[in-house]
N, C-alpha and C. Protein backbone atom coordinates (compact mmCIF):
# COMPACT_ATOMS: atom_id res chain seq x y z
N UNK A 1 0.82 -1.19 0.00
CA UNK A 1 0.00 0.00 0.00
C UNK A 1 0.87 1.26 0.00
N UNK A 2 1.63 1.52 1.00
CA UNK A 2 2.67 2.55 1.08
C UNK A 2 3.49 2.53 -0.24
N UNK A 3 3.83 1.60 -1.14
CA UNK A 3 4.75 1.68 -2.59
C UNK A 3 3.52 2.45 -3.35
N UNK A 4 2.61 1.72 -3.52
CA UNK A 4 1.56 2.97 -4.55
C UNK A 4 1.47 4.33 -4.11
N UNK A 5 1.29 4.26 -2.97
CA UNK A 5 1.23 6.03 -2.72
C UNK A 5 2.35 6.52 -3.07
N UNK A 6 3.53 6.41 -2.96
CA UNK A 6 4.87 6.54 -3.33
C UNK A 6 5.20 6.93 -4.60
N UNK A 7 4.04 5.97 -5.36
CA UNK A 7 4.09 6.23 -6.95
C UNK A 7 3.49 6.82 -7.72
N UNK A 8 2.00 7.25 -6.84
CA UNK A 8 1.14 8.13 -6.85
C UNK A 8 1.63 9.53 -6.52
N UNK A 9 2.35 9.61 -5.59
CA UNK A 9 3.00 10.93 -5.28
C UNK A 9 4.12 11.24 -6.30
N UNK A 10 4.88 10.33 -6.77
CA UNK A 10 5.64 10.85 -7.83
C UNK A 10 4.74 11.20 -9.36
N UNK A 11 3.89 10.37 -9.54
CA UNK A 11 3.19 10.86 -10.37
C UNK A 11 2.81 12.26 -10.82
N UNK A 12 2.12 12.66 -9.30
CA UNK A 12 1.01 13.98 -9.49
C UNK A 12 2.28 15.03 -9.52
N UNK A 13 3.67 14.67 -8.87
CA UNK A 13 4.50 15.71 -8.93
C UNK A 13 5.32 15.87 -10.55
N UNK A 14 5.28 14.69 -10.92
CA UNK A 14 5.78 14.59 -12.62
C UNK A 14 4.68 15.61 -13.47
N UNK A 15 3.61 15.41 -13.19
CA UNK A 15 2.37 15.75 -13.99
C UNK A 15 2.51 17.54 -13.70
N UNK A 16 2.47 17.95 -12.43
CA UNK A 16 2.74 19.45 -12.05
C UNK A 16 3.68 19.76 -12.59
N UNK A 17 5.19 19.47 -12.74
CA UNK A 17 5.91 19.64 -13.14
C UNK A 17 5.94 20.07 -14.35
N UNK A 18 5.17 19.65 -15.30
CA UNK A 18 5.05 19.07 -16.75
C UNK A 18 3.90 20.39 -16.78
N UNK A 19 2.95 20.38 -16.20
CA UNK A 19 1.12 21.84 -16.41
C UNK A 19 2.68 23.03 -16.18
N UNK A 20 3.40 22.90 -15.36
CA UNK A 20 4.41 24.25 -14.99
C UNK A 20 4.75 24.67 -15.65
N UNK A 21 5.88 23.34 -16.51
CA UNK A 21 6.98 24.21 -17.50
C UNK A 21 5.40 24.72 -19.00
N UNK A 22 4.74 23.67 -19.13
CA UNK A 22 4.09 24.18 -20.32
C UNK A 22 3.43 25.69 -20.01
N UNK A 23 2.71 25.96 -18.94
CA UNK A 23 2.33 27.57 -18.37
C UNK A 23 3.74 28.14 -18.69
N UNK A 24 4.95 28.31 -18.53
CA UNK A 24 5.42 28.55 -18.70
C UNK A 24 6.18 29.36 -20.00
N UNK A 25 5.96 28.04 -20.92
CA UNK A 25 6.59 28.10 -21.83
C UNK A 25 5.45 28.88 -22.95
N UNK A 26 4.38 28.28 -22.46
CA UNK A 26 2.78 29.19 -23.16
C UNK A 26 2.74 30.99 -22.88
N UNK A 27 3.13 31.23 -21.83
CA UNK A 27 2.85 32.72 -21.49
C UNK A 27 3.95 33.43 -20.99
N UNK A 28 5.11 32.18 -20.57
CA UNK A 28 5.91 33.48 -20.35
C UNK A 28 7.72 33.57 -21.31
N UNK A 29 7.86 32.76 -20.83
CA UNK A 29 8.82 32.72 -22.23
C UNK A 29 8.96 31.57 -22.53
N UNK A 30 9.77 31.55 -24.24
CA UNK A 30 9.90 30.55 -25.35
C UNK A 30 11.87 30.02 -25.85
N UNK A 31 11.76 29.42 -25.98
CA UNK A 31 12.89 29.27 -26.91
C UNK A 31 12.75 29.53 -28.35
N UNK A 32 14.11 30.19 -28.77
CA UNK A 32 14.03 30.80 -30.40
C UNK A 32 15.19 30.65 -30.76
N UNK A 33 15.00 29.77 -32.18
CA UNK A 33 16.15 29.64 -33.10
C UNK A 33 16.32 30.80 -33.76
N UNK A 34 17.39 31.32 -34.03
CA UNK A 34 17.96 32.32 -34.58
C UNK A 34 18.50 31.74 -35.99
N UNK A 35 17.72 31.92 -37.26
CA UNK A 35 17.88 31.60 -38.46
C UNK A 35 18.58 32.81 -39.41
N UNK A 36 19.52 32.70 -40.34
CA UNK A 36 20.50 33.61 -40.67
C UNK A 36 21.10 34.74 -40.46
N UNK A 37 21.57 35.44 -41.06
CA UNK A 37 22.80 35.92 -40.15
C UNK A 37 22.17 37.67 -40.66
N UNK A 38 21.09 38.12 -40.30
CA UNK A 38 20.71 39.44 -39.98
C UNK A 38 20.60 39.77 -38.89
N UNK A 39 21.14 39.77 -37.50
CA UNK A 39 21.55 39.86 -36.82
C UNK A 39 23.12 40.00 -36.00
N UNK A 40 23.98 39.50 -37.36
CA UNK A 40 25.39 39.36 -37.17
C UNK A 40 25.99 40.39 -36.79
N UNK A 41 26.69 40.93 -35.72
CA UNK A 41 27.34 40.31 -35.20
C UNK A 41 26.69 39.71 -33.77
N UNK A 42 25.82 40.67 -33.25
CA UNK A 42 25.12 40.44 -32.12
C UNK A 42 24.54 39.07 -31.79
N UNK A 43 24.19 38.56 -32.95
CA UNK A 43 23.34 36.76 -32.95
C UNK A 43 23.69 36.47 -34.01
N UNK A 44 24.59 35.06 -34.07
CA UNK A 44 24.58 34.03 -35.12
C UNK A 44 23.76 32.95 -35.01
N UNK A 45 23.57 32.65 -36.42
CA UNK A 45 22.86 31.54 -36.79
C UNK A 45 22.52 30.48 -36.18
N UNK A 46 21.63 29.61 -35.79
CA UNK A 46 21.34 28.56 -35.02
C UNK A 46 21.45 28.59 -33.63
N UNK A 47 21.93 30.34 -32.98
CA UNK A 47 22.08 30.37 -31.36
C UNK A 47 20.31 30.28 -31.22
N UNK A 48 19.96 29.59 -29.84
CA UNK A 48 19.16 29.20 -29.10
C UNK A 48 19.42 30.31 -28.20
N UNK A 49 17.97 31.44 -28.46
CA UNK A 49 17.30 32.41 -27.14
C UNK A 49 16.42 31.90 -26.52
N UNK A 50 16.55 32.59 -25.47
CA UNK A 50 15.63 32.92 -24.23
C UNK A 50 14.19 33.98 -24.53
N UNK A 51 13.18 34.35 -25.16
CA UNK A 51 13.07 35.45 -25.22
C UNK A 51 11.16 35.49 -24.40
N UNK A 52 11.53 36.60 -23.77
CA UNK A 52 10.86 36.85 -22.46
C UNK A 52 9.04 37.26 -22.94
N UNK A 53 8.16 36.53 -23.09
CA UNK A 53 7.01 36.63 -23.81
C UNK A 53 6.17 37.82 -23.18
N UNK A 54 6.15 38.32 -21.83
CA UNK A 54 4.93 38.73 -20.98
C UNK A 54 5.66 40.27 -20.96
N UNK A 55 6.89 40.67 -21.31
CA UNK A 55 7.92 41.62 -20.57
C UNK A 55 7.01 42.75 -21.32
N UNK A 56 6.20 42.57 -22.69
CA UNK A 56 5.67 43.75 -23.19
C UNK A 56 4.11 44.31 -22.83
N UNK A 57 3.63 43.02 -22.26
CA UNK A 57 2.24 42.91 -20.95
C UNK A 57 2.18 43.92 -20.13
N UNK A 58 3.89 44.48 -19.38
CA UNK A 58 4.04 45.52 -18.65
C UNK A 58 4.39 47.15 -18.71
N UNK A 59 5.18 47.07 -20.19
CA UNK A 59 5.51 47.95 -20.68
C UNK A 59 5.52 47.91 -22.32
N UNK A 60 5.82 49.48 -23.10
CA UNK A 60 5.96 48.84 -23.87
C UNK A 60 7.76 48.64 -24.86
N UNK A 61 7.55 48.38 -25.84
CA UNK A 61 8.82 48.09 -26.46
C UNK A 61 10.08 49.61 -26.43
N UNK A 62 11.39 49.50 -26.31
CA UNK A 62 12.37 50.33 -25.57
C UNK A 62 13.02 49.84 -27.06
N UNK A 63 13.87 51.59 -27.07
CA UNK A 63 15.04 51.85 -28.44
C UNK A 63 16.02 50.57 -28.07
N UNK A 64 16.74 50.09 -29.02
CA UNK A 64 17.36 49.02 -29.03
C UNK A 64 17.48 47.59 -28.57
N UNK A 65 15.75 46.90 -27.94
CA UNK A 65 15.52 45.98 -27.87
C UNK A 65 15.68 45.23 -28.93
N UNK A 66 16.34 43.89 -28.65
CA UNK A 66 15.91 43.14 -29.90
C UNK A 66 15.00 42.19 -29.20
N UNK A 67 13.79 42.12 -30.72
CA UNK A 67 12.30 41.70 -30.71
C UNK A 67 12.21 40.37 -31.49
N UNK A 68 11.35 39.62 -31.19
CA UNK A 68 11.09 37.98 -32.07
C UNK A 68 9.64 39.09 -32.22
N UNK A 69 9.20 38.94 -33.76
CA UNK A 69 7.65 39.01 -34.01
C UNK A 69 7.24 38.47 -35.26
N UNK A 70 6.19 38.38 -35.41
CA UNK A 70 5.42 37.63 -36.84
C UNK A 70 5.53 38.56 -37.85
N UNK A 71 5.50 37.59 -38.83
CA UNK A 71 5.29 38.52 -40.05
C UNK A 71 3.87 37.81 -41.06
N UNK A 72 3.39 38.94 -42.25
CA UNK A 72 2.75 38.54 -42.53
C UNK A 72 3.17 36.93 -43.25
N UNK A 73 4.01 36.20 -43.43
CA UNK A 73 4.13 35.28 -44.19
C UNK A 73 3.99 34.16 -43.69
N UNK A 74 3.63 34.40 -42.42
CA UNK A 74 3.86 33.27 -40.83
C UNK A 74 5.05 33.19 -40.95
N UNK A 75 5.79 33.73 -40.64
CA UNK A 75 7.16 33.48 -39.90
C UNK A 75 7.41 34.21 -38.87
N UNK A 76 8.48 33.93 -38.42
CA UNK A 76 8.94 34.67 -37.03
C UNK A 76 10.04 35.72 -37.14
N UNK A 77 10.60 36.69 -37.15
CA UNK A 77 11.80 37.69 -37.52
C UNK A 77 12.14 37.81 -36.41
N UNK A 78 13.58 38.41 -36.06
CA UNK A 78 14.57 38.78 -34.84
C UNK A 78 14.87 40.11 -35.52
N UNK A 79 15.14 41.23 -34.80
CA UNK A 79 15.41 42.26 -35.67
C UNK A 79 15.38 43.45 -34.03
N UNK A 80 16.11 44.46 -34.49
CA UNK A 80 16.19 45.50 -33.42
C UNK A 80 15.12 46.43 -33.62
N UNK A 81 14.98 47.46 -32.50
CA UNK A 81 13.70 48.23 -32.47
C UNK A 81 14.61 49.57 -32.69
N UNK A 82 14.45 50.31 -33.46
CA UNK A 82 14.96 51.28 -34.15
C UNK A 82 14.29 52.71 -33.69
N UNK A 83 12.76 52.39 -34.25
CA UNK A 83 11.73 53.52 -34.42
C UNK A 83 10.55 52.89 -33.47
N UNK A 84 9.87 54.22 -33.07
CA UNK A 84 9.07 53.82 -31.52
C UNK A 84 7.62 54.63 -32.56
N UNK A 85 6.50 54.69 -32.35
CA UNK A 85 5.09 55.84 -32.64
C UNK A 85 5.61 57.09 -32.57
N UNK A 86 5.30 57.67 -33.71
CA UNK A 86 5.77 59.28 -33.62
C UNK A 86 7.35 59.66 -34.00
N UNK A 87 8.12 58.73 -34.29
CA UNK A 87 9.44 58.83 -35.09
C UNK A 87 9.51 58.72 -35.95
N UNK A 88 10.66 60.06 -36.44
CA UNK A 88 11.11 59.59 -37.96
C UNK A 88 12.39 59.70 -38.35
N UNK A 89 12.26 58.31 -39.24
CA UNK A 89 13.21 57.71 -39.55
C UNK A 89 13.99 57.97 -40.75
N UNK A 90 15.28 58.12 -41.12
CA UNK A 90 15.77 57.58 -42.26
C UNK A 90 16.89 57.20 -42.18
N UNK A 91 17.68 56.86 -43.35
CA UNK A 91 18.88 56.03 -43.86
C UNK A 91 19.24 57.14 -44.65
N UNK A 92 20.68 57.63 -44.33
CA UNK A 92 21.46 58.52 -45.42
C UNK A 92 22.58 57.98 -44.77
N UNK A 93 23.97 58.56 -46.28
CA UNK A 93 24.77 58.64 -45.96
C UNK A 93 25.40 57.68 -44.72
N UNK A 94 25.16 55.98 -44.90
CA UNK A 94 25.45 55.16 -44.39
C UNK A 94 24.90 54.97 -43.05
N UNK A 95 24.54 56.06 -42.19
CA UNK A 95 23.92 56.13 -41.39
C UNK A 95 22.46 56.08 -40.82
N UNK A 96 21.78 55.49 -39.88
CA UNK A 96 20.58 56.03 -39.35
C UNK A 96 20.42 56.67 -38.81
N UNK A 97 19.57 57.71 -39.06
CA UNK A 97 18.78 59.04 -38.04
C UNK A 97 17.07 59.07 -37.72
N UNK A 98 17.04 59.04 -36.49
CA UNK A 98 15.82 58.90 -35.93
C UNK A 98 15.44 60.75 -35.22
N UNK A 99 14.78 61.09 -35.80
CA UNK A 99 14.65 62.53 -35.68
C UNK A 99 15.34 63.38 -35.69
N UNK A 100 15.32 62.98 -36.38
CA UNK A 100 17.03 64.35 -37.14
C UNK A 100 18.32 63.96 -36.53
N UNK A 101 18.55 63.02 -35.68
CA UNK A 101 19.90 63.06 -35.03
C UNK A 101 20.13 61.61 -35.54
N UNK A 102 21.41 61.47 -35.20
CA UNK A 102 22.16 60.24 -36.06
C UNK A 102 22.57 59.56 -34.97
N UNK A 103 21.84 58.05 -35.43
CA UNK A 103 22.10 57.22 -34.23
C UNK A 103 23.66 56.38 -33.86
N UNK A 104 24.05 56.60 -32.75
CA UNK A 104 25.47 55.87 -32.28
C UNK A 104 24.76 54.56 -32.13
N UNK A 105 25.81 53.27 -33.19
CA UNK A 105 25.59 51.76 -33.36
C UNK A 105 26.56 51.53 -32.61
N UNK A 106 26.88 50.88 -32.10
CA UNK A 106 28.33 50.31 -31.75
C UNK A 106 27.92 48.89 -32.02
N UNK A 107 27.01 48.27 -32.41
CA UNK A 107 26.51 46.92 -32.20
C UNK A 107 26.62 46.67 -34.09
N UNK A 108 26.70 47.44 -34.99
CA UNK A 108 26.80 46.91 -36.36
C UNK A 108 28.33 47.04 -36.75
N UNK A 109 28.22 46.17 -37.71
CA UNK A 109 30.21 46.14 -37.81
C UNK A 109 30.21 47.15 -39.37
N UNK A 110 29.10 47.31 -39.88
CA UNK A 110 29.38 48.21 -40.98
C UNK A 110 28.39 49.23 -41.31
N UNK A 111 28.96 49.96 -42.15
CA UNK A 111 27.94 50.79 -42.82
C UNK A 111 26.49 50.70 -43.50
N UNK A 112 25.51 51.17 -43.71
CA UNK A 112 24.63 50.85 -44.03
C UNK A 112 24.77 51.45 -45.42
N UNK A 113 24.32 50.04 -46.73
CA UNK A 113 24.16 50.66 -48.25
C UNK A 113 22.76 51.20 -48.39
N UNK A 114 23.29 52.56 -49.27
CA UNK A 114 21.83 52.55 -49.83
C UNK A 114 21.00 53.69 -48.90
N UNK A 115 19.95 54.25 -49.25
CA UNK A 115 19.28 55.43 -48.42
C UNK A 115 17.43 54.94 -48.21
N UNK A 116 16.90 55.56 -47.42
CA UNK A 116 15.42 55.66 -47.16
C UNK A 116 14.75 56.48 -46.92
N UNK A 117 14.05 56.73 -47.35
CA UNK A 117 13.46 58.28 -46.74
C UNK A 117 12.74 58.38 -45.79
N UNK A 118 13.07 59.69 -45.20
CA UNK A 118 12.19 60.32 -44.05
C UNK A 118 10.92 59.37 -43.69
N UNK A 119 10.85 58.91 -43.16
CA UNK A 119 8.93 58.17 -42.67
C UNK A 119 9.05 58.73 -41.43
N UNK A 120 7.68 58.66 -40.89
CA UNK A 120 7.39 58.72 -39.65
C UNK A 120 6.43 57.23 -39.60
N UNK A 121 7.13 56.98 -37.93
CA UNK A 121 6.71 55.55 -37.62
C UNK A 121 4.70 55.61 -37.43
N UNK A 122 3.72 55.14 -37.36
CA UNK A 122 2.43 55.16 -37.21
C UNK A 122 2.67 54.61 -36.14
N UNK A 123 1.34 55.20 -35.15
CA UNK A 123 0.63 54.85 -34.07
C UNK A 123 0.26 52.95 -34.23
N UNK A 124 1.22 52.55 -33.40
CA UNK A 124 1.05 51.09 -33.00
C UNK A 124 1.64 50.36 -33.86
N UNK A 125 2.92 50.80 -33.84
CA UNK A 125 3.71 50.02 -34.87
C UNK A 125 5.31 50.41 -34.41
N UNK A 126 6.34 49.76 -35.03
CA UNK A 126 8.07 49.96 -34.51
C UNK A 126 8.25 49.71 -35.99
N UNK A 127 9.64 50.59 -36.01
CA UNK A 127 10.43 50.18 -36.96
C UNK A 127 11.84 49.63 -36.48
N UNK A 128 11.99 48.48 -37.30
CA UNK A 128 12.97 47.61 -36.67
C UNK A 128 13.88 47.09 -38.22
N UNK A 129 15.55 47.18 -37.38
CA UNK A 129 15.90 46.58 -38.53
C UNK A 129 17.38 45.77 -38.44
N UNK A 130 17.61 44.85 -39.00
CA UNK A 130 18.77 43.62 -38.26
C UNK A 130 20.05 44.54 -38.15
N UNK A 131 20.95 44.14 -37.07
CA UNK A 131 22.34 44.25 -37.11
C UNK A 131 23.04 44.33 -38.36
N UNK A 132 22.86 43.38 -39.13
CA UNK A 132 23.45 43.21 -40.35
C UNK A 132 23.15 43.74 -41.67
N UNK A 133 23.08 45.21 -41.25
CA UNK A 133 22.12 45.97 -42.02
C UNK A 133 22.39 45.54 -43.42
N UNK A 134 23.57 45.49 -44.10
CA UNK A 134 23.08 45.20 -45.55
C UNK A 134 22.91 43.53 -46.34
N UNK A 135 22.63 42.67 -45.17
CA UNK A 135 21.97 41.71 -45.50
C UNK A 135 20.44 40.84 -44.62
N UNK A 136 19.55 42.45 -44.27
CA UNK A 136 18.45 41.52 -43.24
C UNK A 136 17.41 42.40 -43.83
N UNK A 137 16.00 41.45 -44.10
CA UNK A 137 14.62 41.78 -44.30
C UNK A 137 14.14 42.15 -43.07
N UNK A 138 14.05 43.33 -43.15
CA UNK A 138 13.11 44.33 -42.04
C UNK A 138 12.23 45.54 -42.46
N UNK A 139 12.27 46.43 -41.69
CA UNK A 139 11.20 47.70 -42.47
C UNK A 139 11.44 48.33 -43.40
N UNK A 140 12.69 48.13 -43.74
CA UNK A 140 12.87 48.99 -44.78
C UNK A 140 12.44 47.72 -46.13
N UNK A 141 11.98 46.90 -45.84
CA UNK A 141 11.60 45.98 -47.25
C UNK A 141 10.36 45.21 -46.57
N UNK A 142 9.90 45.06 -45.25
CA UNK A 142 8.33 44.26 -44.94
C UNK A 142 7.67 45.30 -44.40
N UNK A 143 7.81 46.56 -44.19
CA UNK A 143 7.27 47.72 -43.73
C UNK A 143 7.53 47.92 -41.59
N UNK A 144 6.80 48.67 -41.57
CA UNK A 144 6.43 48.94 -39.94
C UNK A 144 5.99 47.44 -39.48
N UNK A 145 6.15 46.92 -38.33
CA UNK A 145 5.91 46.23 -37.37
C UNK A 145 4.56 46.51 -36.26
N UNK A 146 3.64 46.06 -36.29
CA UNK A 146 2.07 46.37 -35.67
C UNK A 146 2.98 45.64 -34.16
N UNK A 147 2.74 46.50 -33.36
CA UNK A 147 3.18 45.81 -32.14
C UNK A 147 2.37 44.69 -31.23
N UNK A 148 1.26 44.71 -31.47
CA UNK A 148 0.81 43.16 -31.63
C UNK A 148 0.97 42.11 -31.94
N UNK A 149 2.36 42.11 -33.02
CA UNK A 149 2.84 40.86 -33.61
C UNK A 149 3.74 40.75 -32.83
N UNK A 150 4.41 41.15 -32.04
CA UNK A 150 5.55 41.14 -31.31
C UNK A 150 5.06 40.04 -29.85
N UNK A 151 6.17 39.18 -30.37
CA UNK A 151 6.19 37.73 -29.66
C UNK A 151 6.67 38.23 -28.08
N UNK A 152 8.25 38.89 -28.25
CA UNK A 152 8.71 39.22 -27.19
C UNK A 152 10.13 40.11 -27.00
N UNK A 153 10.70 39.54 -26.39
CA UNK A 153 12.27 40.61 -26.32
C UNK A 153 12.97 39.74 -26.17
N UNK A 154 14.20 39.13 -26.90
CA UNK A 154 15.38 38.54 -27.05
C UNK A 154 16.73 38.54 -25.45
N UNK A 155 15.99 37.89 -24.53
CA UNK A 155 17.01 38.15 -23.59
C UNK A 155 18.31 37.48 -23.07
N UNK A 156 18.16 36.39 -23.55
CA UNK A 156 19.58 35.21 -23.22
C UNK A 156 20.02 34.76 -24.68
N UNK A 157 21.49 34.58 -24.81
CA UNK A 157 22.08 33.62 -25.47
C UNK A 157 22.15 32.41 -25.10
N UNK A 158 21.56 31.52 -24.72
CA UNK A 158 21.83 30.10 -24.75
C UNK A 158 22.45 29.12 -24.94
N UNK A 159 22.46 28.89 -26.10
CA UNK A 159 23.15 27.65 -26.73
C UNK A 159 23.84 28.64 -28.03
N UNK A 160 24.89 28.75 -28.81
CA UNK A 160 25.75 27.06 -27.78
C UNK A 160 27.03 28.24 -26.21
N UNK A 161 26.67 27.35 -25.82
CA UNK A 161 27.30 27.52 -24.25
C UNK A 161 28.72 28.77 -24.55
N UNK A 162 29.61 28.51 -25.23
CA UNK A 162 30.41 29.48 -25.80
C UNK A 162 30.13 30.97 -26.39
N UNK A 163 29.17 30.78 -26.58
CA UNK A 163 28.31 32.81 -27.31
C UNK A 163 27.25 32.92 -25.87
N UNK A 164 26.71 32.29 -25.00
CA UNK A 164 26.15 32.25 -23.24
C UNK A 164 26.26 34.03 -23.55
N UNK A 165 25.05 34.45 -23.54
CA UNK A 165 25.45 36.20 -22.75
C UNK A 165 23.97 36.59 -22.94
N UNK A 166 23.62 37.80 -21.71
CA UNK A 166 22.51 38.42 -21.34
C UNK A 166 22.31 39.77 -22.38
N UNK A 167 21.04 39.68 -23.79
CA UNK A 167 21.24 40.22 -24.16
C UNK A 167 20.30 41.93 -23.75
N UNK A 168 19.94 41.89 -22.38
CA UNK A 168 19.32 42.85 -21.86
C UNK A 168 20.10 43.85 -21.05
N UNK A 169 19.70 45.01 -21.03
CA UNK A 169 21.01 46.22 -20.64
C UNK A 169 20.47 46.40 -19.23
């Protein structure tokens, strides 16, 4: 009698265990493969994030987060938050400027090709665009970002164990 309860108790604690991590993994954060290299240098290819699902529940999205969100094609994008509601943006002269002033990267290893014009970001939307500016699909080629699609915020490096780093300031 005492061995079944024993096994019964490991049971219901396997089973909790198991409703936990899935609550978990349902609402508050996910694991994310990081698929090519628009993100380079900051995230390579195939690193395994952390990225924090609920963190925008409380607030909302901050200049230089990097974001996991949908796109229309069903897919998932990684990409930085550039432009906030009420900014405007462009691309000159290798550089980005977000309201007239020119933003300090220290996080891209090159110049940006190519120019964009002036936009201003719309009410409920970011403009976001990869590290690797002259090889990543972002706003300047799938448009503004509806912040509703936005999965979450990119906070751990993971895997593999060697690139390990907190990508939150």
């Amino acid at each position: 009698m005492l061995h079944r309860s024993r096994s019964s108790e490991w049971l219901i604690a396997v089973l909790i265990a198991v409703l936990l991590a899935m609550v978990i993994r349902l609402y508050f954060y996910a694991p994310y493969r990081v698929y090519g290299s628009s993100m380079f240098p900051t995230l390579q290819g195939d690193e395994l994030l952390i990225v924090n699902k609920w963190i925008y529940d409380q607030r909302s999205p901050s200049y230089g987060d990097i974001i996991v969100f949908h796109t229309e094609e069903g897919r998932d994008f990684i990409k930085r938050v550039i432009g906030l509601p009420g900014d405007e943006i462009a691309i000159r002269g290798g550089h980005v400027w977000r309201n007239g002033k020119k933003l300090e990267e220290p996080y891209i290893s090159s110049e940006i090709r190519g120019d964009y014009p002036n936009t201003r970001v719309p009410p409920g939307h970011l403009f976001v665009l990869g590290d690797n500016r002259n090889h990543s699909r972002d706003s300047r080629d799938i448009g503004m970002i509806d912040v509703n699609e936005v999965v979450g915020r990119a906070e751990i490096v993971l895997y593999p164990l060697d690139r390990f780093q907190l990508l939150v300031r």
